[in-house]
C-alpha atoms as a PDB file:
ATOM      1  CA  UNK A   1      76.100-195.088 -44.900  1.00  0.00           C
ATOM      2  CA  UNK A   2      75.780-191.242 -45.622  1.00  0.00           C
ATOM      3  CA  UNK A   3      79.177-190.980 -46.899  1.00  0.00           C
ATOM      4  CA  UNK A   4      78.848-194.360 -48.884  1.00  0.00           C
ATOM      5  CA  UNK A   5      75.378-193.306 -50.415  1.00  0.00           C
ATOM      6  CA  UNK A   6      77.024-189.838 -51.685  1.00  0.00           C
ATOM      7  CA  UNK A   7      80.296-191.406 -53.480  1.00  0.00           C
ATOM      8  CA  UNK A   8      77.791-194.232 -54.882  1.00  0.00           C
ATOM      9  CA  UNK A   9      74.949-191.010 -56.389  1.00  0.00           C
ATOM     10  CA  UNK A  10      78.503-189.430 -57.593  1.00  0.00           C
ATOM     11  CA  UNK A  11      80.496-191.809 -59.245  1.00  0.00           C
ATOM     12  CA  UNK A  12      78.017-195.018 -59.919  1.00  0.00           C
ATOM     13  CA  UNK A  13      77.766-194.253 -63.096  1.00  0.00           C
ATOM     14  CA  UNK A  14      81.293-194.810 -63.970  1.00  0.00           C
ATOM     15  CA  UNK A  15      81.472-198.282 -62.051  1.00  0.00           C
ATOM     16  CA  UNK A  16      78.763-199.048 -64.864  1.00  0.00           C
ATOM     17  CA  UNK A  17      80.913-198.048 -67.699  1.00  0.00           C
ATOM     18  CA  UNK A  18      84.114-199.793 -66.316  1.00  0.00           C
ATOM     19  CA  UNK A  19      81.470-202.933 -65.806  1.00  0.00           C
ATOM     20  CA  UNK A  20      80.353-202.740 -68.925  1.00  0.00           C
ATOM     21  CA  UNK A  21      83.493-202.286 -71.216  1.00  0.00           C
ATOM     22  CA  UNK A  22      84.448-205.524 -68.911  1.00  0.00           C
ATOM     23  CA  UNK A  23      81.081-207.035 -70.061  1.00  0.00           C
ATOM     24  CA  UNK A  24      82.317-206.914 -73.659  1.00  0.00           C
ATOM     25  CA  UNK A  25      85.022-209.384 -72.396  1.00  0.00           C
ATOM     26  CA  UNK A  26      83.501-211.319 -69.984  1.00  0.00           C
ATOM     27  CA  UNK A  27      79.253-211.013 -70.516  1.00  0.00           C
ATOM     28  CA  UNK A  28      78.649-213.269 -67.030  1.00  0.00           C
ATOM     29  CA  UNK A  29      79.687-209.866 -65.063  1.00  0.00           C
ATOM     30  CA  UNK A  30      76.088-208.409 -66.369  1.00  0.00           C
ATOM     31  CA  UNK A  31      74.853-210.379 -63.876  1.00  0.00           C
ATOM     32  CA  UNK A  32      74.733-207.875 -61.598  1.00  0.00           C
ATOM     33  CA  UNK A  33      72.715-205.823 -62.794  1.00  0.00           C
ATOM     34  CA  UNK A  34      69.671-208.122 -61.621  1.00  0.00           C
ATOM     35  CA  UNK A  35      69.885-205.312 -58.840  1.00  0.00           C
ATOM     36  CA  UNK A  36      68.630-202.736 -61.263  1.00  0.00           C
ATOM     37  CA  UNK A  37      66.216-204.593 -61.991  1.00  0.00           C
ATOM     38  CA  UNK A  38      64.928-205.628 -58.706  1.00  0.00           C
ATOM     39  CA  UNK A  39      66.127-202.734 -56.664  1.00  0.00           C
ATOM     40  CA  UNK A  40      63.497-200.278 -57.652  1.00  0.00           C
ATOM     41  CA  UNK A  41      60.287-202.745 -56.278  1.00  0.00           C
ATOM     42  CA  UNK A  42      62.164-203.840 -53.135  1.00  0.00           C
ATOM     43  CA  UNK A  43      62.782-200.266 -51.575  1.00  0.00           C
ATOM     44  CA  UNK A  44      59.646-199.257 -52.920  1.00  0.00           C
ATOM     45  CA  UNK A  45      57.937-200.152 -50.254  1.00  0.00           C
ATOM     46  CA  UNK A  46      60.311-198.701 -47.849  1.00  0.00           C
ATOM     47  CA  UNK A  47      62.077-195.641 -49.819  1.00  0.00           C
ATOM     48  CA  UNK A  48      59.589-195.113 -52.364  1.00  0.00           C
ATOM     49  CA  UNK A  49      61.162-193.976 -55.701  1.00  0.00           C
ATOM     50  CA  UNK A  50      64.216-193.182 -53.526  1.00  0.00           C
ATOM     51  CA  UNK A  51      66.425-195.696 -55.664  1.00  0.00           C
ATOM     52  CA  UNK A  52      65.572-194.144 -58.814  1.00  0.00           C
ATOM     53  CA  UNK A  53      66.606-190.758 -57.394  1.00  0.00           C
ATOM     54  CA  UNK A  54      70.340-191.936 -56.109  1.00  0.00           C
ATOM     55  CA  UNK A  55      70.711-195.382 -56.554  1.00  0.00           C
ATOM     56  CA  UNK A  56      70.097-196.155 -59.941  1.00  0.00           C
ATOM     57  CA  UNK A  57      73.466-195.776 -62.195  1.00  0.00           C
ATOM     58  CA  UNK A  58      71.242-195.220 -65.781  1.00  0.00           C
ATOM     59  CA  UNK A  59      69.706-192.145 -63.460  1.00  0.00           C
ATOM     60  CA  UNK A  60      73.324-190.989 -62.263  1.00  0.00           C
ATOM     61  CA  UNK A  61      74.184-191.348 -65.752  1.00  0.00           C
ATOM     62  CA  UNK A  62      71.462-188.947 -66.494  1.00  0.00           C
ATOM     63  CA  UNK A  63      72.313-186.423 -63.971  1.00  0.00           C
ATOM     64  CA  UNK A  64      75.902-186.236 -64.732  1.00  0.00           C
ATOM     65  CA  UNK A  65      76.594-186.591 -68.603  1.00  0.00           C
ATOM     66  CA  UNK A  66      73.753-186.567 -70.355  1.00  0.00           C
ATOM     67  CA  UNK A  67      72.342-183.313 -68.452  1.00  0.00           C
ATOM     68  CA  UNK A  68      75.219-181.346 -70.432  1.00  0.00           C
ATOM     69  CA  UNK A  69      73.063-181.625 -73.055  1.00  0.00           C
ATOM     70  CA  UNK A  70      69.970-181.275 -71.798  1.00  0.00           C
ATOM     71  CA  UNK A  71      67.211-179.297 -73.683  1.00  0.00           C
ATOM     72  CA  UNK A  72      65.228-178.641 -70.096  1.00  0.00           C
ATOM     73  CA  UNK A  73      61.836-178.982 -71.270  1.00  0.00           C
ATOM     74  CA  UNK A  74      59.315-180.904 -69.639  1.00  0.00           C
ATOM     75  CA  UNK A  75      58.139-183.947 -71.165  1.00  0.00           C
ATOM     76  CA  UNK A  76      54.478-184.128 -73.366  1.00  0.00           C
ATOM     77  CA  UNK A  77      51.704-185.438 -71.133  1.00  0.00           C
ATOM     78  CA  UNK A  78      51.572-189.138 -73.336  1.00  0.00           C
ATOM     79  CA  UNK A  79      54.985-190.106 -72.352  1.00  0.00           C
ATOM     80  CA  UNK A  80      53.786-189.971 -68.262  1.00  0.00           C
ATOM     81  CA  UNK A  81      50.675-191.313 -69.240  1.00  0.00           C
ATOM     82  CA  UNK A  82      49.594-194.419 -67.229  1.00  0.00           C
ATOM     83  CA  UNK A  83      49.312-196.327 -70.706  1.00  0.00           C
ATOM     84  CA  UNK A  84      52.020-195.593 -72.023  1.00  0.00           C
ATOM     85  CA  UNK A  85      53.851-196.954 -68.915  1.00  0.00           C
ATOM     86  CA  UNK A  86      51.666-199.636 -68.625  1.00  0.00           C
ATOM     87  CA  UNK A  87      52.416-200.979 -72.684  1.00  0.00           C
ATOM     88  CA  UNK A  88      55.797-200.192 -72.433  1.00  0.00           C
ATOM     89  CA  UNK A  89      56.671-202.156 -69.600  1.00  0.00           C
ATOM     90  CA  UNK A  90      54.610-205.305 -71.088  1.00  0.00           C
ATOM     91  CA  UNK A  91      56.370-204.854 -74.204  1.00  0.00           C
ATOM     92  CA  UNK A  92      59.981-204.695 -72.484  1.00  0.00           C
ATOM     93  CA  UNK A  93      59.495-207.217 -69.703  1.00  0.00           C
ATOM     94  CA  UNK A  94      57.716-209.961 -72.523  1.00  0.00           C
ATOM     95  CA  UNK A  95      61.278-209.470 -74.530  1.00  0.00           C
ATOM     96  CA  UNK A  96      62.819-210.222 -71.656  1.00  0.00           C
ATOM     97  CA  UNK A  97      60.989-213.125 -70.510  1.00  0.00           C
ATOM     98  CA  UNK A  98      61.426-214.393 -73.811  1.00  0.00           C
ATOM     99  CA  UNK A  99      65.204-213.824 -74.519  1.00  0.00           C
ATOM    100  CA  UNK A 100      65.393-214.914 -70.601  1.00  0.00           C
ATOM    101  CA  UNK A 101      63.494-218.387 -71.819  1.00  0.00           C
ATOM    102  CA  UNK A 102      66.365-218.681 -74.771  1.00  0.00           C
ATOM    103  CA  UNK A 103      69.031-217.805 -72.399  1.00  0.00           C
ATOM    104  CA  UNK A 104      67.920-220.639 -69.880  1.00  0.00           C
ATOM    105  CA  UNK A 105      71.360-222.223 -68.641  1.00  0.00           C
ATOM    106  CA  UNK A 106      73.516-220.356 -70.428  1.00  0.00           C
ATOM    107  CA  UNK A 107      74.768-217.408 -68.730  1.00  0.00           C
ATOM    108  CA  UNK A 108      76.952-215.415 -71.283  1.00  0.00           C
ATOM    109  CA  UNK A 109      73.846-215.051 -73.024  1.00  0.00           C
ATOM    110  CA  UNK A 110      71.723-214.010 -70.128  1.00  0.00           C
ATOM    111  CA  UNK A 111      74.806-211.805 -69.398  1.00  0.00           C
ATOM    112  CA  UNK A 112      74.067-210.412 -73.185  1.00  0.00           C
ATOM    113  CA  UNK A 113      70.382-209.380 -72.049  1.00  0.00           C
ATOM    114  CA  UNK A 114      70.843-207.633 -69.455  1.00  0.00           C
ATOM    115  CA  UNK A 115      73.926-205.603 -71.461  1.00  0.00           C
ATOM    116  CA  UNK A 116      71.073-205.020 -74.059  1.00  0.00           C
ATOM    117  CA  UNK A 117      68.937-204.043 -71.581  1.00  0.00           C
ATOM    118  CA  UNK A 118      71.219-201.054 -69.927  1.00  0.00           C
ATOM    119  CA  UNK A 119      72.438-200.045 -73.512  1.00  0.00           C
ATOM    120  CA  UNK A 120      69.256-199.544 -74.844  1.00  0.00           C
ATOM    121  CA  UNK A 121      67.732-197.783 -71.431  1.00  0.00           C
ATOM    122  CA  UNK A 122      71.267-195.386 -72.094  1.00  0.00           C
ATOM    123  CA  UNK A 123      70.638-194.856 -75.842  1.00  0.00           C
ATOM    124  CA  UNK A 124      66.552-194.575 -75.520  1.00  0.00           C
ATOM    125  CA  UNK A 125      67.632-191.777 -72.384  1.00  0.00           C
ATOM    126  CA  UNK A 126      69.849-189.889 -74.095  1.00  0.00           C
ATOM    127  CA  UNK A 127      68.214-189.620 -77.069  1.00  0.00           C
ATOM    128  CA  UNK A 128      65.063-187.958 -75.717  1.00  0.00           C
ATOM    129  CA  UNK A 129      67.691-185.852 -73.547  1.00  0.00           C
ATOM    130  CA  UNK A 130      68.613-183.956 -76.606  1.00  0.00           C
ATOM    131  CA  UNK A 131      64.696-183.499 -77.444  1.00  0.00           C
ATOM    132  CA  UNK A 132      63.522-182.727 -73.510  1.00  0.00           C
ATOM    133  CA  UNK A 133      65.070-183.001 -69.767  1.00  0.00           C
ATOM    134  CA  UNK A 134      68.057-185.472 -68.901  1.00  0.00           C
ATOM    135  CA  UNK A 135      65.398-187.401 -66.942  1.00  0.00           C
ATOM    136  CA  UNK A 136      62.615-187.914 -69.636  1.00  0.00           C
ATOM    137  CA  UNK A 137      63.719-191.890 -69.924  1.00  0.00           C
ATOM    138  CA  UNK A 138      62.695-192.115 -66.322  1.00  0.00           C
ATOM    139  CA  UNK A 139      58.983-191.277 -66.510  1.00  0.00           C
ATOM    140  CA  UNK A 140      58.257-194.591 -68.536  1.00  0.00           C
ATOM    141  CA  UNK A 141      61.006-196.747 -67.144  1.00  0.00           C
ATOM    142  CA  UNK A 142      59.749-200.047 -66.189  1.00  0.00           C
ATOM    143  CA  UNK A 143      62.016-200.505 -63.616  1.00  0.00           C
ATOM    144  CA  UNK A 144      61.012-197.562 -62.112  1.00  0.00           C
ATOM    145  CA  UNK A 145      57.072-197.877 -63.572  1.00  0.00           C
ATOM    146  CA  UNK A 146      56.969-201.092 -60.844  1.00  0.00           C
ATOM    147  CA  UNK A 147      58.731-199.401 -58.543  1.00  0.00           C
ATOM    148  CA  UNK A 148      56.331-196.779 -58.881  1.00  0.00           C
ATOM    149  CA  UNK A 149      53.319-198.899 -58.505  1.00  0.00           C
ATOM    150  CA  UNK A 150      54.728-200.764 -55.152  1.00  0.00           C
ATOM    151  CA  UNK A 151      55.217-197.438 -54.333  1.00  0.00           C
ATOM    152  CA  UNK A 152      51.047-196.889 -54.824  1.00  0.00           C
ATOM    153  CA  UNK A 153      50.430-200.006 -53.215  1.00  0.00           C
ATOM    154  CA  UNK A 154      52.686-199.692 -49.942  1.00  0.00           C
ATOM    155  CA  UNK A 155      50.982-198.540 -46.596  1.00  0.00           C
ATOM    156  CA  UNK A 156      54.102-196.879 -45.785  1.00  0.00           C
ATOM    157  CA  UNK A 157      53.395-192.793 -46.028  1.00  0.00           C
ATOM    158  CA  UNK A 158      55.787-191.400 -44.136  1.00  0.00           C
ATOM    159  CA  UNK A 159      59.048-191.127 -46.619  1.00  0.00           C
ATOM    160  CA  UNK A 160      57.446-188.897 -48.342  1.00  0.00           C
ATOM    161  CA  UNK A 161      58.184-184.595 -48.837  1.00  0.00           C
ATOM    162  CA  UNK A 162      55.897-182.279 -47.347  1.00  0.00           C
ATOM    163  CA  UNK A 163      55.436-178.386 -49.234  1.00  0.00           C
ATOM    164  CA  UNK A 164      54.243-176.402 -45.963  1.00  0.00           C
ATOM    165  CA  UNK A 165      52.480-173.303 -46.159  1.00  0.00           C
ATOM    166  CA  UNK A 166      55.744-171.144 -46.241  1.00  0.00           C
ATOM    167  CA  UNK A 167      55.746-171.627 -49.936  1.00  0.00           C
ATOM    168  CA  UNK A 168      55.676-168.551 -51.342  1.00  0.00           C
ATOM    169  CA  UNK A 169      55.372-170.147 -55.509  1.00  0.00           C
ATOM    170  CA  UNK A 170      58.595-168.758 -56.400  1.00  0.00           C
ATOM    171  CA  UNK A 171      58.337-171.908 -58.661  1.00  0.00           C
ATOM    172  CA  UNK A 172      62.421-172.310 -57.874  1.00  0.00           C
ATOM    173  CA  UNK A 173      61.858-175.815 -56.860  1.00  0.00           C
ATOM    174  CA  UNK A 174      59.794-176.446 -60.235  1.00  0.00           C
ATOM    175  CA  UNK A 175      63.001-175.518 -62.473  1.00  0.00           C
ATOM    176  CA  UNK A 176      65.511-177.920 -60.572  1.00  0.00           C
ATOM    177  CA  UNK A 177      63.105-181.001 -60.202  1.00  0.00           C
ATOM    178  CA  UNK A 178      64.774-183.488 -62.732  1.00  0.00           C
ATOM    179  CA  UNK A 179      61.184-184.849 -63.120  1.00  0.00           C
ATOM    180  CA  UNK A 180      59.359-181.882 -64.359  1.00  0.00           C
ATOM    181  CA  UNK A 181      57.545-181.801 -61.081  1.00  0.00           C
ATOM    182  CA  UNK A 182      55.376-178.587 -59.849  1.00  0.00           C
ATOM    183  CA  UNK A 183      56.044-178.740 -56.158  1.00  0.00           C
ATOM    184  CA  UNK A 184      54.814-175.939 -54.923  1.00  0.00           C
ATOM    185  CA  UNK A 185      51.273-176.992 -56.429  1.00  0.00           C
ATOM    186  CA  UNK A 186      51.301-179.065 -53.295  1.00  0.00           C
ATOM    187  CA  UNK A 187      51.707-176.213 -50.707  1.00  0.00           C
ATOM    188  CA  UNK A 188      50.220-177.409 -47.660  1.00  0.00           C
ATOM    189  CA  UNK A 189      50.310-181.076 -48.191  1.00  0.00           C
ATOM    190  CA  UNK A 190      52.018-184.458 -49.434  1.00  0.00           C
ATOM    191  CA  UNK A 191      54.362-184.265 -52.519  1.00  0.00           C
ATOM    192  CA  UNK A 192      52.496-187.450 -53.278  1.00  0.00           C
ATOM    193  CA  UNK A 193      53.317-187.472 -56.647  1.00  0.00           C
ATOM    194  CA  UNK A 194      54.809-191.306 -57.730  1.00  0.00           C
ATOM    195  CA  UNK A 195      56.921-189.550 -60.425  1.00  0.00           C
ATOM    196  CA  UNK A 196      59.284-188.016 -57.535  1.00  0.00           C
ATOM    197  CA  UNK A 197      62.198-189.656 -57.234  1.00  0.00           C
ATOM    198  CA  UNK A 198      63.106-188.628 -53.578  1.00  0.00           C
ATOM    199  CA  UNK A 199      66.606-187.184 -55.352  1.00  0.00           C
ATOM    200  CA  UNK A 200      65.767-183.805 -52.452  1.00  0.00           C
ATOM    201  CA  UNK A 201      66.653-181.478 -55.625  1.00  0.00           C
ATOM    202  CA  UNK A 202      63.637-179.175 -54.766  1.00  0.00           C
ATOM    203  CA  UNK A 203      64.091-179.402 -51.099  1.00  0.00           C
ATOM    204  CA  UNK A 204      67.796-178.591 -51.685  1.00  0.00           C
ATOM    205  CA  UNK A 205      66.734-175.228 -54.083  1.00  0.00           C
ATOM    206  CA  UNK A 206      63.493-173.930 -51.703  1.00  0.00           C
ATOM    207  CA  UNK A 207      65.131-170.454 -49.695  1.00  0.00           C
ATOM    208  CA  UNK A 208      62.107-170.523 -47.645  1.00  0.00           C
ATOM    209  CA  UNK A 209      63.004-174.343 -46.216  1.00  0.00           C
ATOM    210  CA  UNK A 210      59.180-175.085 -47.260  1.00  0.00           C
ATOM    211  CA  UNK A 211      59.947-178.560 -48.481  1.00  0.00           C
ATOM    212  CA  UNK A 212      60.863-181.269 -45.765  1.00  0.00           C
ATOM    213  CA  UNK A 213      60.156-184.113 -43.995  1.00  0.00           C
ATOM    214  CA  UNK A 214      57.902-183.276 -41.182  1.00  0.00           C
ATOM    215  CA  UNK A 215      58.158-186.421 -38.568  1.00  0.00           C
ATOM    216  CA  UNK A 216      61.258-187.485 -36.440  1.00  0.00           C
ATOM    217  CA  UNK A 217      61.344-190.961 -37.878  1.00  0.00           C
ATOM    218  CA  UNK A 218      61.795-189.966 -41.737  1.00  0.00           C
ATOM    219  CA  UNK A 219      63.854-187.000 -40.486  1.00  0.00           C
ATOM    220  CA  UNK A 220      66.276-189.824 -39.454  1.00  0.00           C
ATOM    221  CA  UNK A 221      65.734-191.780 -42.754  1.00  0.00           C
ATOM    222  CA  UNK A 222      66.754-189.111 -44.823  1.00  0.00           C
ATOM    223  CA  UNK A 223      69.868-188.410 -42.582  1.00  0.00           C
ATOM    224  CA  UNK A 224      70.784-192.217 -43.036  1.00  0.00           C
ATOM    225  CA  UNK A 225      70.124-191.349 -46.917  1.00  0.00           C
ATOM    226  CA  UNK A 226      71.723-188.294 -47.577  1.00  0.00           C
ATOM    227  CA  UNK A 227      68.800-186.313 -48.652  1.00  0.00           C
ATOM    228  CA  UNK A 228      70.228-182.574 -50.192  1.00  0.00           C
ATOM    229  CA  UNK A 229      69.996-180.040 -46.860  1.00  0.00           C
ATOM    230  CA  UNK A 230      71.468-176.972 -48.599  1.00  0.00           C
ATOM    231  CA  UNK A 231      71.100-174.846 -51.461  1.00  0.00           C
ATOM    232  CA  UNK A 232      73.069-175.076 -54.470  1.00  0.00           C
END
């Protein structure tokens, strides 16, 4: 699974491009990318934003094209606001009910949705890439907004990072979170922030080892996972 989970965070974004250039041809293989769609609210609950972090190809996309570009600056406050989530999502998900409702038995133009769907999610991504951080697209996502909310509503706690008190602020972990997070802000407690994306970025960059799990079931989870151990 390990070994399976880091070829898929590496290369998934490629298997999308080859998928859709076939798409192009043959519009019923866009099917499958009901899973995108879906993926983020059924882990939620388990994984928290863990798909969004390493599962999701538009995310891989981000981490491994469009961050060549990158401007690396946080994104404004309105664009992680909970209303702008909250209308952007309505907006997106009542075009797709509708063009779904159009579609209705005909599946090379439901195929033709959901290739509108990943284009524009690309396009929208790496266009604010060039203005802010490679991740941007994904604090407004609605994919990942539900995800983030089942996330909120789930009584699971425990796959979740800890900042311990060895945090010293060096603020390392601040510059490599892909989410513009402030980790260390959350020295001796839960990195219960719903924008992290469980991607282990920050655990991966902290010299003092401040950021883990800290209970012998998610320690297992994350091994299953492949959560980042070392520095980069």
């Amino acid at each position: 699974m390990r070994k399976l989970l880091n070829w898929w965070k590496k290369y998934s974004y490629i298997v999308m491009i080859i998928i859709m250039l076939i798409g192009l041809i043959y519009p019923k293989i866009m099917l499958i990318f009901i899973i995108c769609m879906l993926g983020p609210s059924l882990t939620g609950v388990f994984t928290r934003r863990y798909w969004c972090g390493n599962i999701c190809p538009i995310g891989n996309f981000f981490d491994h094209v469009t961050i060549k570009i990158s401007n690396y600056k946080k994104a404004p406050k309105f664009l992680k606001s909970k209303i702008i989530r909250i209308l952007f999502t309505i907006l997106m998900m009542s075009m797709f009910v509708f063009e779904m409702i159009n579609a209705f038995g005909n599946p090379i133009m439901t195929g033709m949705i959901f290739y509108e769907m990943i284009l524009e999610a690309i396009i929208i991504g790496t266009f604010l890439t060039v203005i802010y951080h490679h991740r941007t697209w994904c604090h407004f996502c609605p994919m990942g907004s539900t995800g983030a909310v089942v996330t909120y509503l789930s009584s699971n706690k425990n796959f979740v990072l800890h900042v311990t008190n060895k945090c010293n602020s060096c603020k390392q972990c601040e510059r490599k979170c892909p989410m513009g997070l402030s980790p260390y802000e959350y020295r001796g407690k839960r990195l219960s922030s719903y924008d992290c994306i469980q991607c282990g970025s920050c655990k991966a960059k902290c010299h003092t080892n401040a950021i883990c799990y800290n209970n012998n079931s998610t320690a297992k989870a994350k091994e299953v996972f492949a959560i980042k151990e070392k520095s980069e």
